[in-house]
C-alpha atoms as a PDB file:
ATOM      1  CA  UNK A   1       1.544 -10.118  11.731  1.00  0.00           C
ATOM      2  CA  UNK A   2       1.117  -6.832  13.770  1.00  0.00           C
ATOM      3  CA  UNK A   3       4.801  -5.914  12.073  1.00  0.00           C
ATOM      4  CA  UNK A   4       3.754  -6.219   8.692  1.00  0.00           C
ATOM      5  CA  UNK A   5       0.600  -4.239   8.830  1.00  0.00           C
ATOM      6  CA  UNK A   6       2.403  -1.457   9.663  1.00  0.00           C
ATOM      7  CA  UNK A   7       5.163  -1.659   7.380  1.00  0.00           C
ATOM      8  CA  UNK A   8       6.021   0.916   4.888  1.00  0.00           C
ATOM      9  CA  UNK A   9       8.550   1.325   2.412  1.00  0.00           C
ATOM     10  CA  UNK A  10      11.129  -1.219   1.610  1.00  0.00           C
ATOM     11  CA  UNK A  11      13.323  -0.625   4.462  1.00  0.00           C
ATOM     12  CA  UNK A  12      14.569  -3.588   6.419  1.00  0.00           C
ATOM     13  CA  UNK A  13      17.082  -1.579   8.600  1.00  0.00           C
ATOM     14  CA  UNK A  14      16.763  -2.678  12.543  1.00  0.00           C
ATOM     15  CA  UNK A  15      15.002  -6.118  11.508  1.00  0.00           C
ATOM     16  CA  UNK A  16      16.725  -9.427  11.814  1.00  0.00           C
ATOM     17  CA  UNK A  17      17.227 -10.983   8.607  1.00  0.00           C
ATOM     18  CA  UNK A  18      18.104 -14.255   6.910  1.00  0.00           C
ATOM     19  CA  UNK A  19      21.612 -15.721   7.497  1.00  0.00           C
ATOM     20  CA  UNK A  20      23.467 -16.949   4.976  1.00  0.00           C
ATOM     21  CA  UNK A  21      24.273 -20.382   4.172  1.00  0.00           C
ATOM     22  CA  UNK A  22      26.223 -20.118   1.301  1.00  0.00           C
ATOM     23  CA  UNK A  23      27.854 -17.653  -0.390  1.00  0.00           C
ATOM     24  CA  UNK A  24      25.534 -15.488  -1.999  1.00  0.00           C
ATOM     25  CA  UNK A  25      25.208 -13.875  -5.731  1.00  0.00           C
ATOM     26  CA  UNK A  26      28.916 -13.667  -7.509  1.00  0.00           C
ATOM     27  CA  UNK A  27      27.329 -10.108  -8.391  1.00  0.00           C
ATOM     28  CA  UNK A  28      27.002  -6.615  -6.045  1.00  0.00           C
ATOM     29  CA  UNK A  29      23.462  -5.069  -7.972  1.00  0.00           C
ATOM     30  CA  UNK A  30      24.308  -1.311  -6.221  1.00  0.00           C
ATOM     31  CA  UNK A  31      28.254  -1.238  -7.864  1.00  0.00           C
ATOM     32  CA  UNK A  32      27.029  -2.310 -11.183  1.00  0.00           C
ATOM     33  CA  UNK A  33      24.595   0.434 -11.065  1.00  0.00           C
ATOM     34  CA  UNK A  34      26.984   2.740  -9.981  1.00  0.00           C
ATOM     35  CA  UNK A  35      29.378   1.837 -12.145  1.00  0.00           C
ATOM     36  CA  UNK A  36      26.847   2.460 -15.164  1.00  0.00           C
ATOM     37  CA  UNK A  37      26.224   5.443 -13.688  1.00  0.00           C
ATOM     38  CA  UNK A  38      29.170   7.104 -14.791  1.00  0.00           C
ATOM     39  CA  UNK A  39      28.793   9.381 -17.043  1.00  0.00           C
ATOM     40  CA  UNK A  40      25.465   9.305 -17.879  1.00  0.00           C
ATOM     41  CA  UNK A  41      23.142  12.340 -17.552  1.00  0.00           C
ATOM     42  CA  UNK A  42      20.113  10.577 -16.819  1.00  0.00           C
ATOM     43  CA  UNK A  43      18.433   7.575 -14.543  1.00  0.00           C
ATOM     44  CA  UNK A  44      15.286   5.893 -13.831  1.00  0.00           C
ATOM     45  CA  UNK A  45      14.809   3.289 -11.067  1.00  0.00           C
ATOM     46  CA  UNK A  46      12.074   1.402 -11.665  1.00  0.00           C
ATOM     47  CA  UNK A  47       9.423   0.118  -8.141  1.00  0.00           C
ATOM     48  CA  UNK A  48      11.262   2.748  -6.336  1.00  0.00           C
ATOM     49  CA  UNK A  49       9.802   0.995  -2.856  1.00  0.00           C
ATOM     50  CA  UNK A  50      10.926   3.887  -0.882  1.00  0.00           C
ATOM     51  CA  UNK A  51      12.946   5.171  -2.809  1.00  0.00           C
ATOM     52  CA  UNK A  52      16.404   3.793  -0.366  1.00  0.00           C
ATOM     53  CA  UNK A  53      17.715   2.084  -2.770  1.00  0.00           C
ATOM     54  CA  UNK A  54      18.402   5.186  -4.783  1.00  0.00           C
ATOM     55  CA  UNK A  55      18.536   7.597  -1.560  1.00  0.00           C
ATOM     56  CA  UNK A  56      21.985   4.893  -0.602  1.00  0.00           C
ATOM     57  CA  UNK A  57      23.969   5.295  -4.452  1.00  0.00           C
ATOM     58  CA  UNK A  58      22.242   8.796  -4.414  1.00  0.00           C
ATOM     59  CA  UNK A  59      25.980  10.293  -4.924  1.00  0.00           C
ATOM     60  CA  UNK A  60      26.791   8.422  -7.911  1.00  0.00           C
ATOM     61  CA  UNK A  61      23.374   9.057  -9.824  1.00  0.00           C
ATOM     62  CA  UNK A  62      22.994  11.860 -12.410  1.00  0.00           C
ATOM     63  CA  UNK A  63      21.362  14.889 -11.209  1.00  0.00           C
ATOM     64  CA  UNK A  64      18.475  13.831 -13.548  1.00  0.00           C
ATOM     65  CA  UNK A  65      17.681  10.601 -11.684  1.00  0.00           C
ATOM     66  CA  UNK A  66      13.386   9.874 -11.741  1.00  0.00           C
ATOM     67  CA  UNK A  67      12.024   6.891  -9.744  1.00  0.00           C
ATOM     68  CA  UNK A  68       8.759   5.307 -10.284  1.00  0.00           C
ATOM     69  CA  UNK A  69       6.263   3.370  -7.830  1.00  0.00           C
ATOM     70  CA  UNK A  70       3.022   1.951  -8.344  1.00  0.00           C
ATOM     71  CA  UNK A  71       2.157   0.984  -4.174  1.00  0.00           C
ATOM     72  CA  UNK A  72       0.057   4.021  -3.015  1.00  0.00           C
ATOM     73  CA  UNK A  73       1.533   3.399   0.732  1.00  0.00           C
ATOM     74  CA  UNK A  74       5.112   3.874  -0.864  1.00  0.00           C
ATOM     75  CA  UNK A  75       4.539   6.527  -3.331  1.00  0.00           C
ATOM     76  CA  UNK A  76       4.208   9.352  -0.479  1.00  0.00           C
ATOM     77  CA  UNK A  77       7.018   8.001   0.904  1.00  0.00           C
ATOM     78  CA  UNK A  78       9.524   7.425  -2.103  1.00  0.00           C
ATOM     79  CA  UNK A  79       8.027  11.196  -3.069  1.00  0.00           C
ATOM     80  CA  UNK A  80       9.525  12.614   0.924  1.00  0.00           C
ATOM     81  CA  UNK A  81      12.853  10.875  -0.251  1.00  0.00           C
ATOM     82  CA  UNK A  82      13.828  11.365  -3.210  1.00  0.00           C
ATOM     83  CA  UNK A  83      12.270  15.211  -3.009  1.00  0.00           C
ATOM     84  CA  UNK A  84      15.058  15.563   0.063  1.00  0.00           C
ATOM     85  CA  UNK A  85      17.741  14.218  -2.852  1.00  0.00           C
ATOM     86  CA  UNK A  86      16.829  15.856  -5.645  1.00  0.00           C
ATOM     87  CA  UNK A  87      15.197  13.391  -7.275  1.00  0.00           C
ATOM     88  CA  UNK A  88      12.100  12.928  -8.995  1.00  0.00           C
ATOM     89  CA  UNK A  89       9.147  10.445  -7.875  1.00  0.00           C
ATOM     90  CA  UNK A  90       6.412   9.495 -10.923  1.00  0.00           C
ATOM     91  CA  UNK A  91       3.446   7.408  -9.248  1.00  0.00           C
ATOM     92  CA  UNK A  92       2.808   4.780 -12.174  1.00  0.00           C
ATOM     93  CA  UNK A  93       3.269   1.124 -13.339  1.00  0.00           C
ATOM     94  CA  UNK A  94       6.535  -0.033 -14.408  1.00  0.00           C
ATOM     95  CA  UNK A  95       4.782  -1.782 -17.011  1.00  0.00           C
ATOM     96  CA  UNK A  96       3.771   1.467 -19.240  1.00  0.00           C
ATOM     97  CA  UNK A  97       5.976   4.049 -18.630  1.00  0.00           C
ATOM     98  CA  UNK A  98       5.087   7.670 -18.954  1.00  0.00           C
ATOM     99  CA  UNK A  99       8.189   9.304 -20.449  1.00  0.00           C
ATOM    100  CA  UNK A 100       9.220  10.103 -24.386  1.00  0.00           C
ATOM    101  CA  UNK A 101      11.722   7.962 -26.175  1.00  0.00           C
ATOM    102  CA  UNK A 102      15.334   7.888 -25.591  1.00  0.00           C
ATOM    103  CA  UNK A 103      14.738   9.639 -22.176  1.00  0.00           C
ATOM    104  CA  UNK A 104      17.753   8.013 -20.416  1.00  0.00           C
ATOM    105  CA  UNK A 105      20.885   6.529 -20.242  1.00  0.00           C
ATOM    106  CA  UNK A 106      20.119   4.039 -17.435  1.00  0.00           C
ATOM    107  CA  UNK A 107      17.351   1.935 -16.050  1.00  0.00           C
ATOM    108  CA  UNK A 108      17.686   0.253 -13.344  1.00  0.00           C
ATOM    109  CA  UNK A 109      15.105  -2.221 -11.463  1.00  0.00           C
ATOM    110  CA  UNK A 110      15.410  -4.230  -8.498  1.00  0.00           C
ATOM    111  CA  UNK A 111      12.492  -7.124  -7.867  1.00  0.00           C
ATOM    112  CA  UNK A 112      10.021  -4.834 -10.121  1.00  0.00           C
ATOM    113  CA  UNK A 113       8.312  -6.559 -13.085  1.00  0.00           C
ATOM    114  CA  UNK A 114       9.051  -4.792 -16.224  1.00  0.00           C
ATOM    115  CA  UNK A 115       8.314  -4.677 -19.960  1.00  0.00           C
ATOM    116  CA  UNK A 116      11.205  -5.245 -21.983  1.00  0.00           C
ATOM    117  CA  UNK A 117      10.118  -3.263 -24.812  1.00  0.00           C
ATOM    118  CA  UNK A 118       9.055  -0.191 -22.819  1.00  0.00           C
ATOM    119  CA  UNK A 119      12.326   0.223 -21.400  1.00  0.00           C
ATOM    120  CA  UNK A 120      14.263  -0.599 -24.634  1.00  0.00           C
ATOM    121  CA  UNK A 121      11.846   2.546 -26.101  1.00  0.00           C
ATOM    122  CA  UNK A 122      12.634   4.827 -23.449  1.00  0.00           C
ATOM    123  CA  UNK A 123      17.029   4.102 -23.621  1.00  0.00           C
ATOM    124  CA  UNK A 124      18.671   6.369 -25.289  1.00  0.00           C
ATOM    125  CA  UNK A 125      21.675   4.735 -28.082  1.00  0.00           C
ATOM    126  CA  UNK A 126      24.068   2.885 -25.901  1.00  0.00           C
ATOM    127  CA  UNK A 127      22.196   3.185 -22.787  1.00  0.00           C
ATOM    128  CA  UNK A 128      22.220   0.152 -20.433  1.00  0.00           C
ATOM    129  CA  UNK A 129      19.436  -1.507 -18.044  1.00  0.00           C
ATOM    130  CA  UNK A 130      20.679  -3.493 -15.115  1.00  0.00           C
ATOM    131  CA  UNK A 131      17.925  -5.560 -13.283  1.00  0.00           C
ATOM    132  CA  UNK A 132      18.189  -7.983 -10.760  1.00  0.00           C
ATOM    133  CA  UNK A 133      15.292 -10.278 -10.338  1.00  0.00           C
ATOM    134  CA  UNK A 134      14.093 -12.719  -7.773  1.00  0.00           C
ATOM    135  CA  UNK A 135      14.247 -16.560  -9.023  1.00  0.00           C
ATOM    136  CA  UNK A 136      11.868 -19.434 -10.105  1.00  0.00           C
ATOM    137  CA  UNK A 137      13.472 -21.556  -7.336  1.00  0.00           C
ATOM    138  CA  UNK A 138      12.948 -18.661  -4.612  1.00  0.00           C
ATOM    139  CA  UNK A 139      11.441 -20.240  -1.499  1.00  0.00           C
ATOM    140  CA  UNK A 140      11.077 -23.690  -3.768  1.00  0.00           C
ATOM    141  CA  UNK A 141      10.099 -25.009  -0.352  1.00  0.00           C
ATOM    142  CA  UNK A 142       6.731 -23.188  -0.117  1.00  0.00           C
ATOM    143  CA  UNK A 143       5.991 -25.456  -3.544  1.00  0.00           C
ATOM    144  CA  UNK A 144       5.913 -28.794  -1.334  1.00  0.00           C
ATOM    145  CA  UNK A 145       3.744 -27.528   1.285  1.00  0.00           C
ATOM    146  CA  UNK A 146       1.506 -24.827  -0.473  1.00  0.00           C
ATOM    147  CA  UNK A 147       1.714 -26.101  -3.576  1.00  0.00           C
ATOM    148  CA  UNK A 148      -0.229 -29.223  -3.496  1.00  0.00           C
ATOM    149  CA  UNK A 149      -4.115 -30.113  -2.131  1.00  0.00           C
ATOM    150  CA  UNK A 150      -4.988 -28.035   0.939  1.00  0.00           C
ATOM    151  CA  UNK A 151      -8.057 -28.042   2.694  1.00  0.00           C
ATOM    152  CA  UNK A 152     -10.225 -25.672   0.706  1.00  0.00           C
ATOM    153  CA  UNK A 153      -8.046 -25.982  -2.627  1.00  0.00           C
ATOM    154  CA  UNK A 154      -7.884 -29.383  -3.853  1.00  0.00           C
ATOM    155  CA  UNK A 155      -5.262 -30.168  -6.298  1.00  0.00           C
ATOM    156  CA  UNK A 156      -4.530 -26.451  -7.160  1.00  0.00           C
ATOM    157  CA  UNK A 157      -1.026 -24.718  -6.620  1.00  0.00           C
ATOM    158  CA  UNK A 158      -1.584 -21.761  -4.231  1.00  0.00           C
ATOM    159  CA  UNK A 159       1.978 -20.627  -5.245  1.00  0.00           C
ATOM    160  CA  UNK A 160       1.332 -17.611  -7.619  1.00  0.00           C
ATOM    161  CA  UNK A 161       3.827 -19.404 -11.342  1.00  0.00           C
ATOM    162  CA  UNK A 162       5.110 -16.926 -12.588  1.00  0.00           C
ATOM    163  CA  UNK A 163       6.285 -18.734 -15.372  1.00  0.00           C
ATOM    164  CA  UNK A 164       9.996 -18.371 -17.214  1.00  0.00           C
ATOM    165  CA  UNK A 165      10.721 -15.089 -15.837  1.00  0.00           C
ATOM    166  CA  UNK A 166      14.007 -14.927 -16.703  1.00  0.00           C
ATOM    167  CA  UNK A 167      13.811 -16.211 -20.749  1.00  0.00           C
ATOM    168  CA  UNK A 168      11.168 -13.951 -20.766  1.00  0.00           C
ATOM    169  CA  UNK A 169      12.618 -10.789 -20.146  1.00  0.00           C
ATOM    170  CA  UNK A 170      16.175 -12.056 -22.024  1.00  0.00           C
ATOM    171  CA  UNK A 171      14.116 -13.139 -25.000  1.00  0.00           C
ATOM    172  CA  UNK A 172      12.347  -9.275 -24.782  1.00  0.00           C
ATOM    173  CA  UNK A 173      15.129  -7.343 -24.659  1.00  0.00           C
ATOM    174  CA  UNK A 174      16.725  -9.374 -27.760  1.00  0.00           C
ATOM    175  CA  UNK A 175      13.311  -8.778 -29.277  1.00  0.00           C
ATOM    176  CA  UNK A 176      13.331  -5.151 -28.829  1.00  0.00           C
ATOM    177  CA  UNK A 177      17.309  -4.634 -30.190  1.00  0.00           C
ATOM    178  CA  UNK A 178      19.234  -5.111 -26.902  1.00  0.00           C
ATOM    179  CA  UNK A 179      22.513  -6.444 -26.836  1.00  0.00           C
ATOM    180  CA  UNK A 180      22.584  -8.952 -23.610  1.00  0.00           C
ATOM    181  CA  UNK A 181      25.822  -8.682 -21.575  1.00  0.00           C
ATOM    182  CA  UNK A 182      25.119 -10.439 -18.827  1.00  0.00           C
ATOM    183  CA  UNK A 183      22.400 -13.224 -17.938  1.00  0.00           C
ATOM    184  CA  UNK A 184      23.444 -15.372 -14.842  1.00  0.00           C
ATOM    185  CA  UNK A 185      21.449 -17.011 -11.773  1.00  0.00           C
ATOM    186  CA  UNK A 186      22.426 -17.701  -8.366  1.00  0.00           C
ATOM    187  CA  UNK A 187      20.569 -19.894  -5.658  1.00  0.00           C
ATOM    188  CA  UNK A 188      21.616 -20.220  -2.423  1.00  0.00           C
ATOM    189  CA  UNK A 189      20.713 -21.447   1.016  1.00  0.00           C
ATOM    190  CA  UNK A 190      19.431 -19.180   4.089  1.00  0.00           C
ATOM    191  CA  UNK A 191      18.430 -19.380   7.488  1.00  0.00           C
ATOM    192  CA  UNK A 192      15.613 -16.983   9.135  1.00  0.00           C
ATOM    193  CA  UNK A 193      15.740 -17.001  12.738  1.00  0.00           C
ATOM    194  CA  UNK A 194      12.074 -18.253  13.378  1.00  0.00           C
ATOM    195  CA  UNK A 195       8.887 -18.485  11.816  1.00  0.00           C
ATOM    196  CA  UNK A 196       7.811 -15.632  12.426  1.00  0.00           C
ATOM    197  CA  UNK A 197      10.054 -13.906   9.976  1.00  0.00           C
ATOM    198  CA  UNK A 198       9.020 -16.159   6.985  1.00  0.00           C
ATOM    199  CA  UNK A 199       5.524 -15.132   7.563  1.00  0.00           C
ATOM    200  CA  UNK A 200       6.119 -11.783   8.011  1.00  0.00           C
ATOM    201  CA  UNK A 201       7.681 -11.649   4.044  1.00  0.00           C
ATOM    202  CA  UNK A 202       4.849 -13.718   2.772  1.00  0.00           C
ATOM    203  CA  UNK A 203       2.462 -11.131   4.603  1.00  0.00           C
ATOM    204  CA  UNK A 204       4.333  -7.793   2.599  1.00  0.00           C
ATOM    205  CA  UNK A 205       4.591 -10.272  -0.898  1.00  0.00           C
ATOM    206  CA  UNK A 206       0.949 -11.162  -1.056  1.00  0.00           C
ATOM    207  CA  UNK A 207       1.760 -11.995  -4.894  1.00  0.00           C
ATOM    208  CA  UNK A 208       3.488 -14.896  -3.571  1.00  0.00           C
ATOM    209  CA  UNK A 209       0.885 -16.999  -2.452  1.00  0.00           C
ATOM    210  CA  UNK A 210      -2.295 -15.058  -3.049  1.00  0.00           C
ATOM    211  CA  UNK A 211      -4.828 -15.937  -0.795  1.00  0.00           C
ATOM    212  CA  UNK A 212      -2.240 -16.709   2.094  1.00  0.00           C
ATOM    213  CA  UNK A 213      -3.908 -16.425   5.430  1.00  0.00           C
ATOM    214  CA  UNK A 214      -1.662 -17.028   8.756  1.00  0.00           C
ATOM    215  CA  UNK A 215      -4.757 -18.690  10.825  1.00  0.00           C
ATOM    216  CA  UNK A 216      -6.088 -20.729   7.983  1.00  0.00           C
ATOM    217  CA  UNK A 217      -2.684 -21.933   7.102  1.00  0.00           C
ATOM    218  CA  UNK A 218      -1.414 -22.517  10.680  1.00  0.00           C
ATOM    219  CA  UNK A 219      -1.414 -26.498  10.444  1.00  0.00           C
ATOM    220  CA  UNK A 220       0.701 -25.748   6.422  1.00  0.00           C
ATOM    221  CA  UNK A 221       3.229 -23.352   8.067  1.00  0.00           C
ATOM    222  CA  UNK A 222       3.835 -25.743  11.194  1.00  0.00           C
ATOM    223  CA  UNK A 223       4.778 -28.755   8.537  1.00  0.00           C
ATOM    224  CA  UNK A 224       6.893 -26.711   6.866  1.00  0.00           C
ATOM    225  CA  UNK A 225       9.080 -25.350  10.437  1.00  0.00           C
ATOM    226  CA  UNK A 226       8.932 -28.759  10.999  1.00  0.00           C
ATOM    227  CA  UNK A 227      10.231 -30.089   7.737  1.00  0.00           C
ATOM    228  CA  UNK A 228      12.818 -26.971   7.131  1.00  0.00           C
ATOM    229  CA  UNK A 229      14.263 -26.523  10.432  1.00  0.00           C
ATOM    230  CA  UNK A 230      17.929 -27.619  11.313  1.00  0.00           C
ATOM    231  CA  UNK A 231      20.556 -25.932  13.962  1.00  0.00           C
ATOM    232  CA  UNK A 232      20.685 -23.374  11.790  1.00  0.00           C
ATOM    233  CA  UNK A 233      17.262 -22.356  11.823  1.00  0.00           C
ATOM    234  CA  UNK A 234      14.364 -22.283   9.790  1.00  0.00           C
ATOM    235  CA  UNK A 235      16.622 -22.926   6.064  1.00  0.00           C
ATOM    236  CA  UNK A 236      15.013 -21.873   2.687  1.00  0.00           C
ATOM    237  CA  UNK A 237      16.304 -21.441  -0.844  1.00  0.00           C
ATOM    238  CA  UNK A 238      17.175 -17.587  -2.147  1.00  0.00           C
ATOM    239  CA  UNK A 239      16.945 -17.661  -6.026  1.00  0.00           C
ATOM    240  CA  UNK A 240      18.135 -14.381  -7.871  1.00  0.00           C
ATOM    241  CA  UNK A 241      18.691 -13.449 -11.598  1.00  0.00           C
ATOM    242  CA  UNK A 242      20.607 -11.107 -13.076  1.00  0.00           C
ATOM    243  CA  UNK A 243      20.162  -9.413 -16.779  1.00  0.00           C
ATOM    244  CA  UNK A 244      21.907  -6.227 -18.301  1.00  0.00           C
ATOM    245  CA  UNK A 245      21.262  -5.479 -21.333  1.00  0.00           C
ATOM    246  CA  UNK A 246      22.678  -2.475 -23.822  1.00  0.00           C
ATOM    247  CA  UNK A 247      21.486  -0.257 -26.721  1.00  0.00           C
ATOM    248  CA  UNK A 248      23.134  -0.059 -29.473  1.00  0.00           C
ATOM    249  CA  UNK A 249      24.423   3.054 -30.946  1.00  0.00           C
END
């Protein structure tokens, strides 16, 4: 708890993580960004965090790369980055973007919601968006503990829905004149050490069960150890998504 109030950024370096259980997505999100990267002479990330993501494929970027973040805690710090690289930091919502039309060649957005049709407007002809997305059966677990009666919320899901993610954004960029070139989904088992890890990500993703409180929800979170644990530790489910989508000429 003490560890997640003082977190900043999106920068998991020095923290245990998750173990694999299974093989994990048949994609790599940072070479398919730096692949599309090539050649074009400009880049937008989109929920920046930090901006590390773009400070670690920083070489393979256009000199014109602009990042934007919404979190006010992250925006100073994305702004320190990406400053240091050359890169530009716009504080804003991913969902309205403040740039002209046909600004740039790629967008690229890891775990950010976006609009499909704002970053369709702002591609330029045969520019590509890459996004990879966390899944509807991420943490499916939580669903059988939090998702059902609990003192104080009778019969209601506490797990935020966020519906068809995935058709949604597909069916959007069709809608707005992409061409889809890729639209796949991987789940796969992992392991966190202890507890204490789980509810440290559920602490820094408040949008995942809104109104999540560790004390209140002790007796919830000890059922679910309980229930999830094995030799391998405490095992949950990973879902991810990936879309990438093109422009035509």
């Amino acid at each position: 708890m003490e560890r997640a109030r003082t977190f900043e950024g999106w920068d998991f370096r020095g923290m245990p993580v998750p173990r694999p259980l299974e093989p994990g997505p048949p994609w790599d999100y940072a070479e398919l960004v730096r692949e599309r990267a090539r050649g074009a002479q400009s880049a937008l990330d989109l929920g920046t965090g930090g901006g590390e993501f773009v400070e670690s494929v920083r070489e393979d970027l256009p000199a014109l790369t602009v990042a934007t973040e919404e979190w006010h805690v992250n925006a100073p710090i994305a702004h320190r980055r990406l400053t240091s690289l050359g890169a530009d930091l716009v504080w804003c919502r991913s969902l309205h973007l403040p740039f002209e039309e046909e600004t740039f060649d790629l967008v690229f957005d890891r775990h950010e919601e976006l609009d499909p049709h704002e970053v369709a407007r702002v591609l330029r002809p045969r520019g590509q968006v890459v996004t990879q997305q966390v899944g509807p059966n991420n943490w499916i677990e939580l669903q059988r503990h939090f998702g059902g009666a609990t003192s104080g919320h009778r019969g209601t899901s506490r797990i935020a829905d966020f519906g068809d993610i995935r058709g949604d954004y597909a069916r959007g960029f069709l809608e707005a004149g992409l061409v889809l070139t890729r639209n796949e989904q991987h789940d796969y088992k992992i392991a966190y050490q202890e507890l204490g890890l789980l509810v440290f990500m559920l602490l820094i993703t408040p949008w995942t069960i809104p109104d999540f409180d560790v004390e209140r929800d002790l007796d919830v979170l000890l059922a679910l150890e309980e229930a999830c644990t094995t030799e391998d530790g405490l095992v949950m489910t990973f879902s991810r998504f990936l879309l990438v989508a093109e422009k035509p000429a």
